[in-house]
C-alpha atoms as a PDB file:
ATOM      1  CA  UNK A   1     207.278  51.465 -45.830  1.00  0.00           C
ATOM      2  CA  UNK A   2     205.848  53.502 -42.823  1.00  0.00           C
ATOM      3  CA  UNK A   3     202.622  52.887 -41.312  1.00  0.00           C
ATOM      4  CA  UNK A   4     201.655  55.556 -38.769  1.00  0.00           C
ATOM      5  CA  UNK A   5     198.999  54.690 -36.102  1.00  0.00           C
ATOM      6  CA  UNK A   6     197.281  57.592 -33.944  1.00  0.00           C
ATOM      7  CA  UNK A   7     195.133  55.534 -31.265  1.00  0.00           C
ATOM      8  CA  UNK A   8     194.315  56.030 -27.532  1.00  0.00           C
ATOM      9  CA  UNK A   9     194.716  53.674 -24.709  1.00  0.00           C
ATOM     10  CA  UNK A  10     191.041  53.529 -23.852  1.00  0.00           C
ATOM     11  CA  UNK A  11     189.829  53.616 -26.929  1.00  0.00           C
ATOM     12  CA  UNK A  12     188.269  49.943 -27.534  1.00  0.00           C
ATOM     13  CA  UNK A  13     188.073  50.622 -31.431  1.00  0.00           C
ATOM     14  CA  UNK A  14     191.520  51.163 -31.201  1.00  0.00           C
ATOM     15  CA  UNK A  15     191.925  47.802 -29.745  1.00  0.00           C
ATOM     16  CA  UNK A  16     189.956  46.211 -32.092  1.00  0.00           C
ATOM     17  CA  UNK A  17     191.280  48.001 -34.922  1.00  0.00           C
ATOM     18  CA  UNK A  18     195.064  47.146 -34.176  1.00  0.00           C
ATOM     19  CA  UNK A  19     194.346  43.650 -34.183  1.00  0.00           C
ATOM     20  CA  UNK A  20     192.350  43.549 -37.407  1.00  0.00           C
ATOM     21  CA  UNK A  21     195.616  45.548 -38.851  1.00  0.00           C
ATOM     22  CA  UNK A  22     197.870  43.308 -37.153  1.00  0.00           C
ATOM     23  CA  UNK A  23     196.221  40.468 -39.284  1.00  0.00           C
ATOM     24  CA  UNK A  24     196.237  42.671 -41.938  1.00  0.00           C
ATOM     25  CA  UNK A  25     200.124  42.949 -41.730  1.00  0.00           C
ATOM     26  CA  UNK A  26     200.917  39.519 -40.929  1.00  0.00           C
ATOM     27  CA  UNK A  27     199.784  38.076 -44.396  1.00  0.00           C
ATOM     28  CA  UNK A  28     201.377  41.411 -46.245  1.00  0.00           C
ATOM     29  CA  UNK A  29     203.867  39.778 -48.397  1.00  0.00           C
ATOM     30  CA  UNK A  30     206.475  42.932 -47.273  1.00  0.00           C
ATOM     31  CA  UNK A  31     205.621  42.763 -43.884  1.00  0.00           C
ATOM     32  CA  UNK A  32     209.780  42.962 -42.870  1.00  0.00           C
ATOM     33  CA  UNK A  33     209.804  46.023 -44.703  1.00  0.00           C
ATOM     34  CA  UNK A  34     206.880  47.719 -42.949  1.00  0.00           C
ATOM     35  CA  UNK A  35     207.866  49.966 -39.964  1.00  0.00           C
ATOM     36  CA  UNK A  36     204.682  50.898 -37.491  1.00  0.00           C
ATOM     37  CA  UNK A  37     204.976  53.842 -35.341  1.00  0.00           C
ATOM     38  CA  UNK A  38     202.048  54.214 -32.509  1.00  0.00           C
ATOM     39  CA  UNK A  39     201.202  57.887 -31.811  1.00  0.00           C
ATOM     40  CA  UNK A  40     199.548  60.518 -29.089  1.00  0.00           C
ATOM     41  CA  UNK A  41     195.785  60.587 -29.335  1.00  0.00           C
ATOM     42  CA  UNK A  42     193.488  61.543 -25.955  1.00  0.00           C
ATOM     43  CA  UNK A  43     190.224  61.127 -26.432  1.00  0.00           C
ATOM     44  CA  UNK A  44     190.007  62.813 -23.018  1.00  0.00           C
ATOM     45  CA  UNK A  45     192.126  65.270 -21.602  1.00  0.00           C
ATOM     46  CA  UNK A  46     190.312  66.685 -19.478  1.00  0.00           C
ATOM     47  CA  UNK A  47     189.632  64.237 -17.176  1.00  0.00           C
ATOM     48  CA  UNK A  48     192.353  64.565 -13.819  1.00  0.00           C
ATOM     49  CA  UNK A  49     195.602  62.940 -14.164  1.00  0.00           C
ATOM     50  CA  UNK A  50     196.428  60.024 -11.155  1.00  0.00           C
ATOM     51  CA  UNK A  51     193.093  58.894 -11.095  1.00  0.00           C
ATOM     52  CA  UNK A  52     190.621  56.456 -12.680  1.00  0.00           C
ATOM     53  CA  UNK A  53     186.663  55.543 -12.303  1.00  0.00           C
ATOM     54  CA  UNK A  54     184.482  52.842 -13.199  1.00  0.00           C
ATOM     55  CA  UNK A  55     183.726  52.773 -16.968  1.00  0.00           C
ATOM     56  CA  UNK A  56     179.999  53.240 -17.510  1.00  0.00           C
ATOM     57  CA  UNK A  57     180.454  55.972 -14.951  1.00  0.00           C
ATOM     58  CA  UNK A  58     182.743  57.717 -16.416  1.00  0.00           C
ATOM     59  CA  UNK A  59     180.861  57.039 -19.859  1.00  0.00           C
ATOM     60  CA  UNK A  60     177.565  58.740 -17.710  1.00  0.00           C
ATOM     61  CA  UNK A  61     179.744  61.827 -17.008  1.00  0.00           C
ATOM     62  CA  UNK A  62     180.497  62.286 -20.338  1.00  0.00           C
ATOM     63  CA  UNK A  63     177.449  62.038 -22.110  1.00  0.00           C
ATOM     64  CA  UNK A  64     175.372  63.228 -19.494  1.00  0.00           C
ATOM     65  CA  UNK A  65     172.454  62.889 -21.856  1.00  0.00           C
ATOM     66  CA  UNK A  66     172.008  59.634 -22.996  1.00  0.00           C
ATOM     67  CA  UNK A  67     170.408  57.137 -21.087  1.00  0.00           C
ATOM     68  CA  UNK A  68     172.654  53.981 -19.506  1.00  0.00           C
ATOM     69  CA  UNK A  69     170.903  51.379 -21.605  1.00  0.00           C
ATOM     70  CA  UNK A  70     172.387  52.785 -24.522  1.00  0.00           C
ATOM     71  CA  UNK A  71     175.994  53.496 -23.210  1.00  0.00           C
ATOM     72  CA  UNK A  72     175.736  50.010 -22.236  1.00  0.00           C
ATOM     73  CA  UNK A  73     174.438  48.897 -25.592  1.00  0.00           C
ATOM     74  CA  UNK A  74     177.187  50.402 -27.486  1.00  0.00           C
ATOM     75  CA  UNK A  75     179.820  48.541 -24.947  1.00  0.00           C
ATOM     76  CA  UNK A  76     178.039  45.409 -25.671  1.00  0.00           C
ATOM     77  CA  UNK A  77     178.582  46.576 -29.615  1.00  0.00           C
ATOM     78  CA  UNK A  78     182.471  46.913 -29.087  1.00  0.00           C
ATOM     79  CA  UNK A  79     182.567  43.620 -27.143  1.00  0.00           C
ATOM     80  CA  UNK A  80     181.198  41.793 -29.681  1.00  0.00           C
ATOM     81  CA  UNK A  81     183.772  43.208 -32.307  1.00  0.00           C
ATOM     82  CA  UNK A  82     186.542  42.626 -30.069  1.00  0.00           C
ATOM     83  CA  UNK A  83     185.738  38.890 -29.288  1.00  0.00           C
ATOM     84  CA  UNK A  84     185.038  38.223 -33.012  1.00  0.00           C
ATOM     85  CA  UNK A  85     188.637  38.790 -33.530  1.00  0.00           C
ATOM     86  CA  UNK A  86     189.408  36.845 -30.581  1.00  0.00           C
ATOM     87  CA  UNK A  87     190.488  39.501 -28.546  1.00  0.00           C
ATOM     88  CA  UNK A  88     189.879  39.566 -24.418  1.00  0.00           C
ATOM     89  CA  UNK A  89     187.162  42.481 -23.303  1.00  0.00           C
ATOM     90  CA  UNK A  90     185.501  42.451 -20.193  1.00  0.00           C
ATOM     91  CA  UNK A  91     183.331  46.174 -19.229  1.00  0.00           C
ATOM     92  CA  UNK A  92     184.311  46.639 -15.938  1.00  0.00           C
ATOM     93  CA  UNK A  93     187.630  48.259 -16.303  1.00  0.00           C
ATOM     94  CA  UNK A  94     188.405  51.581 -15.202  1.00  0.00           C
ATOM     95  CA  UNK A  95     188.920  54.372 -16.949  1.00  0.00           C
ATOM     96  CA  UNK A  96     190.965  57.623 -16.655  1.00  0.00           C
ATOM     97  CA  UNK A  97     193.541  60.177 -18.050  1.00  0.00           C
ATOM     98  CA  UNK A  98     196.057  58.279 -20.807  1.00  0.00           C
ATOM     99  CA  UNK A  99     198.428  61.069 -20.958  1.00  0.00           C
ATOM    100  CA  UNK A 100     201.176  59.633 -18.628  1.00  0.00           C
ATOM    101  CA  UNK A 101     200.604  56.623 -20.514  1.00  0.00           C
ATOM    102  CA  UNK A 102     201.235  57.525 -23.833  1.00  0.00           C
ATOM    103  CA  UNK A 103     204.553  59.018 -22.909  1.00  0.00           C
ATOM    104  CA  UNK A 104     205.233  55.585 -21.130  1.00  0.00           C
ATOM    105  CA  UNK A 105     204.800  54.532 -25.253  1.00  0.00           C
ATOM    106  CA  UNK A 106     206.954  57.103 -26.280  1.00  0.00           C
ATOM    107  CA  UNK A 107     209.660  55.611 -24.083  1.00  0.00           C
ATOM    108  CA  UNK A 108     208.830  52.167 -25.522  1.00  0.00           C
ATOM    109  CA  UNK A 109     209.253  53.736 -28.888  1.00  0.00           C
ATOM    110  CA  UNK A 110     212.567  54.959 -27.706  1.00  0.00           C
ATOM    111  CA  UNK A 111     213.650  51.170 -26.862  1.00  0.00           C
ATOM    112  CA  UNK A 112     212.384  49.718 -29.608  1.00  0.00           C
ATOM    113  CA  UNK A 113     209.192  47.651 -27.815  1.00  0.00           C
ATOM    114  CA  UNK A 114     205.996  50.014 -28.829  1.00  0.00           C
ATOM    115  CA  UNK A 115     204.355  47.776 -30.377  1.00  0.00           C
ATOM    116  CA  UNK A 116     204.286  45.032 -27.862  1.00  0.00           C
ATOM    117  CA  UNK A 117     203.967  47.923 -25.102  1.00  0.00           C
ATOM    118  CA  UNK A 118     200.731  48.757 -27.199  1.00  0.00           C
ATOM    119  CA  UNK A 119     199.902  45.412 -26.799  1.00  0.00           C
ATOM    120  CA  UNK A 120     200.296  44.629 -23.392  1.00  0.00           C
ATOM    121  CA  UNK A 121     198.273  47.949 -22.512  1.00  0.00           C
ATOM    122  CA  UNK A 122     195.640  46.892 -24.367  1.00  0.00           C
ATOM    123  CA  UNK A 123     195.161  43.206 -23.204  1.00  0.00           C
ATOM    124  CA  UNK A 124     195.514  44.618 -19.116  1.00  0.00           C
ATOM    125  CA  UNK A 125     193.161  47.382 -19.811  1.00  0.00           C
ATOM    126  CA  UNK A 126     190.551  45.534 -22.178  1.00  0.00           C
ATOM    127  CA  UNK A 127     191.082  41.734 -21.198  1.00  0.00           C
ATOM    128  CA  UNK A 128     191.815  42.072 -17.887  1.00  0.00           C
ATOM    129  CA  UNK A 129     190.096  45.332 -16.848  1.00  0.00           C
ATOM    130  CA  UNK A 130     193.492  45.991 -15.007  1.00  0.00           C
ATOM    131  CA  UNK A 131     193.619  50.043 -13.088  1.00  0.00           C
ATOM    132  CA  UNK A 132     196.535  50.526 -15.742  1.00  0.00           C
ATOM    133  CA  UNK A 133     196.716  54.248 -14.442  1.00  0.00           C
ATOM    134  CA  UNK A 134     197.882  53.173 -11.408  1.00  0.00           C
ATOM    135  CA  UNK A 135     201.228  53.811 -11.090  1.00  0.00           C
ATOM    136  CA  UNK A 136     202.462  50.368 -10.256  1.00  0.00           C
ATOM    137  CA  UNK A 137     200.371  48.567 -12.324  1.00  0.00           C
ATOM    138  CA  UNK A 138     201.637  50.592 -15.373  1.00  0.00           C
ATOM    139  CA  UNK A 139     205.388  49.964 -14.375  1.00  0.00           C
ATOM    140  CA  UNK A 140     204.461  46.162 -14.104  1.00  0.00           C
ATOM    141  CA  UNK A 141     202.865  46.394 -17.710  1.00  0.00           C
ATOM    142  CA  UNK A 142     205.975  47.930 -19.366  1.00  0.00           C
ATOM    143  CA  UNK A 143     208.468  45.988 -17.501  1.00  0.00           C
ATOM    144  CA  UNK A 144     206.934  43.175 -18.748  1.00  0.00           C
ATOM    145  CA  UNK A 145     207.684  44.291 -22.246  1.00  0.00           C
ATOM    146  CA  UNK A 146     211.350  44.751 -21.250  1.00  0.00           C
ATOM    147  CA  UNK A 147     211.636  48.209 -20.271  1.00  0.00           C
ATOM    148  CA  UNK A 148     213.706  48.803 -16.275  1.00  0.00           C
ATOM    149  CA  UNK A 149     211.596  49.623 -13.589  1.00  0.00           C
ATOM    150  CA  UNK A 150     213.586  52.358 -13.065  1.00  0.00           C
ATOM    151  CA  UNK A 151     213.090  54.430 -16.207  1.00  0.00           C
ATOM    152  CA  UNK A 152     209.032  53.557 -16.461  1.00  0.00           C
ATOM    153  CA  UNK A 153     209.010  55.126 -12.821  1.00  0.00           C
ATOM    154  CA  UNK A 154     211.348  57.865 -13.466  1.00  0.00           C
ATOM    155  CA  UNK A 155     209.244  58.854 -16.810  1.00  0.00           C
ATOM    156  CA  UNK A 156     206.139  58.640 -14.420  1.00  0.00           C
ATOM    157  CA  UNK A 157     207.785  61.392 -12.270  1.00  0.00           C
ATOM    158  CA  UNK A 158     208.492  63.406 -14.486  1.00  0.00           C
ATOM    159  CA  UNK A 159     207.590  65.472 -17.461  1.00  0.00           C
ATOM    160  CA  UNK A 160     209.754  63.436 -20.071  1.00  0.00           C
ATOM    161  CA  UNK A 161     208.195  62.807 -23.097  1.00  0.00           C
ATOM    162  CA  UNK A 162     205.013  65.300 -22.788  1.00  0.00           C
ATOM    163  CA  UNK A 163     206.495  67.294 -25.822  1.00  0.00           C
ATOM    164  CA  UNK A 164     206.229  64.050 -27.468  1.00  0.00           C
ATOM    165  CA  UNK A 165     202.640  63.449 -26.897  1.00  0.00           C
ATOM    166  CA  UNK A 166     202.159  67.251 -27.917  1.00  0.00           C
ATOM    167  CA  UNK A 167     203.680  66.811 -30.832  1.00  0.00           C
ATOM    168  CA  UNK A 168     201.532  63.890 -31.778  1.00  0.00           C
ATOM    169  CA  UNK A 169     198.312  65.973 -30.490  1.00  0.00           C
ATOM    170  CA  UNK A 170     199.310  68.770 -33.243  1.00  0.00           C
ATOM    171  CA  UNK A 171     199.822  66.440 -35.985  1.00  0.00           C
ATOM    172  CA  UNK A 172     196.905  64.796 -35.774  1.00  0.00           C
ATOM    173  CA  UNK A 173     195.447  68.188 -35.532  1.00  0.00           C
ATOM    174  CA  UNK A 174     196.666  69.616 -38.977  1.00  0.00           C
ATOM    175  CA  UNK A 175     195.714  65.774 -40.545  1.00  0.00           C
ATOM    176  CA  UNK A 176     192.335  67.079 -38.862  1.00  0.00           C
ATOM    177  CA  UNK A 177     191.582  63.778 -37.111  1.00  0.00           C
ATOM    178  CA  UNK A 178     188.641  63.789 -35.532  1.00  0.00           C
ATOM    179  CA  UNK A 179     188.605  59.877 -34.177  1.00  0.00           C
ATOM    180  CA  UNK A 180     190.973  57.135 -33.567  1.00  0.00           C
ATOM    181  CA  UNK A 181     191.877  54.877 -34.951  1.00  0.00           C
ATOM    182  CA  UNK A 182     193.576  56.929 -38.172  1.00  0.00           C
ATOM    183  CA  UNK A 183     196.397  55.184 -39.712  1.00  0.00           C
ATOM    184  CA  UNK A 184     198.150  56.676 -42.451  1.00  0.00           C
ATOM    185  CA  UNK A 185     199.980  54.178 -44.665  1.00  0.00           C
ATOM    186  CA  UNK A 186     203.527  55.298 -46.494  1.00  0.00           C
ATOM    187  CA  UNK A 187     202.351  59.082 -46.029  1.00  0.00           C
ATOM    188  CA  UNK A 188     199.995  59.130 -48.560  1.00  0.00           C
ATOM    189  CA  UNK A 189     196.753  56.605 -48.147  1.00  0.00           C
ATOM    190  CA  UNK A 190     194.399  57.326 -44.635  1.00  0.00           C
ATOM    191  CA  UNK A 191     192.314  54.920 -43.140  1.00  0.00           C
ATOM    192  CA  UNK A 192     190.248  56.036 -40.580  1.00  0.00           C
ATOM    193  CA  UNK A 193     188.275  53.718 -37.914  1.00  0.00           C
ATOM    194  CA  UNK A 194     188.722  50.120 -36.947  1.00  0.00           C
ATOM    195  CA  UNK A 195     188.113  49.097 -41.050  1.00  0.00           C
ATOM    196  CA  UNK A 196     188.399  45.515 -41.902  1.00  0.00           C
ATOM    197  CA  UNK A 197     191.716  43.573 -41.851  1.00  0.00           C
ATOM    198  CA  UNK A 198     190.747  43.167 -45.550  1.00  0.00           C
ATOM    199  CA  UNK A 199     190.658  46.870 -46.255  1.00  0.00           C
ATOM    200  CA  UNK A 200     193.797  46.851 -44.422  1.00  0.00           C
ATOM    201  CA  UNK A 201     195.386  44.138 -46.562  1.00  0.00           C
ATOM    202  CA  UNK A 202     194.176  45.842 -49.759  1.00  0.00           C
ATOM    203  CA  UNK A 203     195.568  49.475 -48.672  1.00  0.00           C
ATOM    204  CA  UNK A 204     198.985  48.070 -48.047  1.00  0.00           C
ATOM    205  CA  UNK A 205     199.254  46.518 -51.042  1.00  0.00           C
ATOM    206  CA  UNK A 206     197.991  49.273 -53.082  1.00  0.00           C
ATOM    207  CA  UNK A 207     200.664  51.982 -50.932  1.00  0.00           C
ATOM    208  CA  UNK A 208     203.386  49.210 -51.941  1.00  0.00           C
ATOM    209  CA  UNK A 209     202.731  48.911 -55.571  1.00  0.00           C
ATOM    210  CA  UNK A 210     202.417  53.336 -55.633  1.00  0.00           C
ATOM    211  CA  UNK A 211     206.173  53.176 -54.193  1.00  0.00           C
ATOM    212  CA  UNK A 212     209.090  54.163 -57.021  1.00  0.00           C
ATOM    213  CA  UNK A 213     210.636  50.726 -58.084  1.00  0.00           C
ATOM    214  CA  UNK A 214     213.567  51.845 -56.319  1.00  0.00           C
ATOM    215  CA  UNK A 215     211.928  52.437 -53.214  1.00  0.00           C
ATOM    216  CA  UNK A 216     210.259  49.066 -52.685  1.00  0.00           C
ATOM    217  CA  UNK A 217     213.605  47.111 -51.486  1.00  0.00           C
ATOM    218  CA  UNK A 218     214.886  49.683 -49.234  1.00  0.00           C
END
């Protein structure tokens, strides 16, 4: 069965909602059979690529007309969230363009580690408020997951795997998603938003039992 996952780096609902689904999947009685596939979603490409700023700033910029208490409240919202499901999250990372990152995923894909590259992106950016858009801190990140310095540096100087990240971008268009997270479980049941891993646990199951008979132990 085939769980799709359109999320953004920065995104901290993301974050939160990939661990509540990782929970989720753990105590799914089919987990073996479940394959998860992480894809494209900037939340904002505009902003210049090869750079980053300090959050809250960069939060300022963007909504331009609501007050910093608030933007600040609504961080303190997320944290909360995140630390409940005892997840790292400290507010004074960085933020910037995630489009070289998410072909850096795409290359992880490729070799098999997304998941764990998804992972370890989220626990520099969110519980270590590592610049993960600096170059060399990104190659550190993915090596670390297993993939050679050489191709996470050679993807970074290139163009490889923008058509991926396109691709992504359009599907998520003609699913009309308008946020991340959106996972779409076995192609036919959306969940959109970092749900509970017990709405997670109860979509699984209810995609699994849907599945032809001769489907479920393939």
């Amino acid at each position: 069965m085939r769980v799709d996952i359109w999320s953004d780096v920065v995104c901290p609902w993301c974050y939160v909602g990939r661990a509540r689904f990782d929970r989720a999947l753990a105590a799914f009685a089919h987990r073996d059979e479940v394959i998860v596939r992480f894809h494209s979603y900037e939340l904002n490409p505009t902003l210049p690529r090869g750079g980053s700023e300090a959050l809250l700033d960069a939060l300022a910029r963007k909504f331009p007309d609501t007050p910093r208490a608030q933007l600040c409240e609504r961080e303190h919202r997320v944290a909360d969230a995140a630390r409940a499901e005892g997840l790292g999250y400290r507010s004074d990372r960085h933020n910037g363009n995630t489009f070289d990152l998410h072909r850096l995923l795409h290359l992880a894909g490729d070799a098999g580690v997304q998941a764990d590259a998804v992972r370890a992106l989220h626990q520099a950016h969110f519980g270590q408020a590592r610049d993960v858009f600096a170059p060399d801190v990104a190659v550190e990140v993915f090596t670390a997951v297993g993939l050679p310095a050489g191709e996470v540096r050679r993807v970074l100087a290139t163009d490889a795997y923008a058509e991926r990240v396109f691709a992504d971008e359009r599907a998520a268009h003609d699913l009309r998603v308008t946020g991340v997270p959106f996972v779409v479980v076995d192609r036919t049941i959306a969940v959109g938003g970092a749900r509970s891993a017990e709405l997670f646990t109860r979509t699984l199951d209810r995609a699994w039992a849907r599945r032809p008979r001769a489907r479920q132990h393939v």
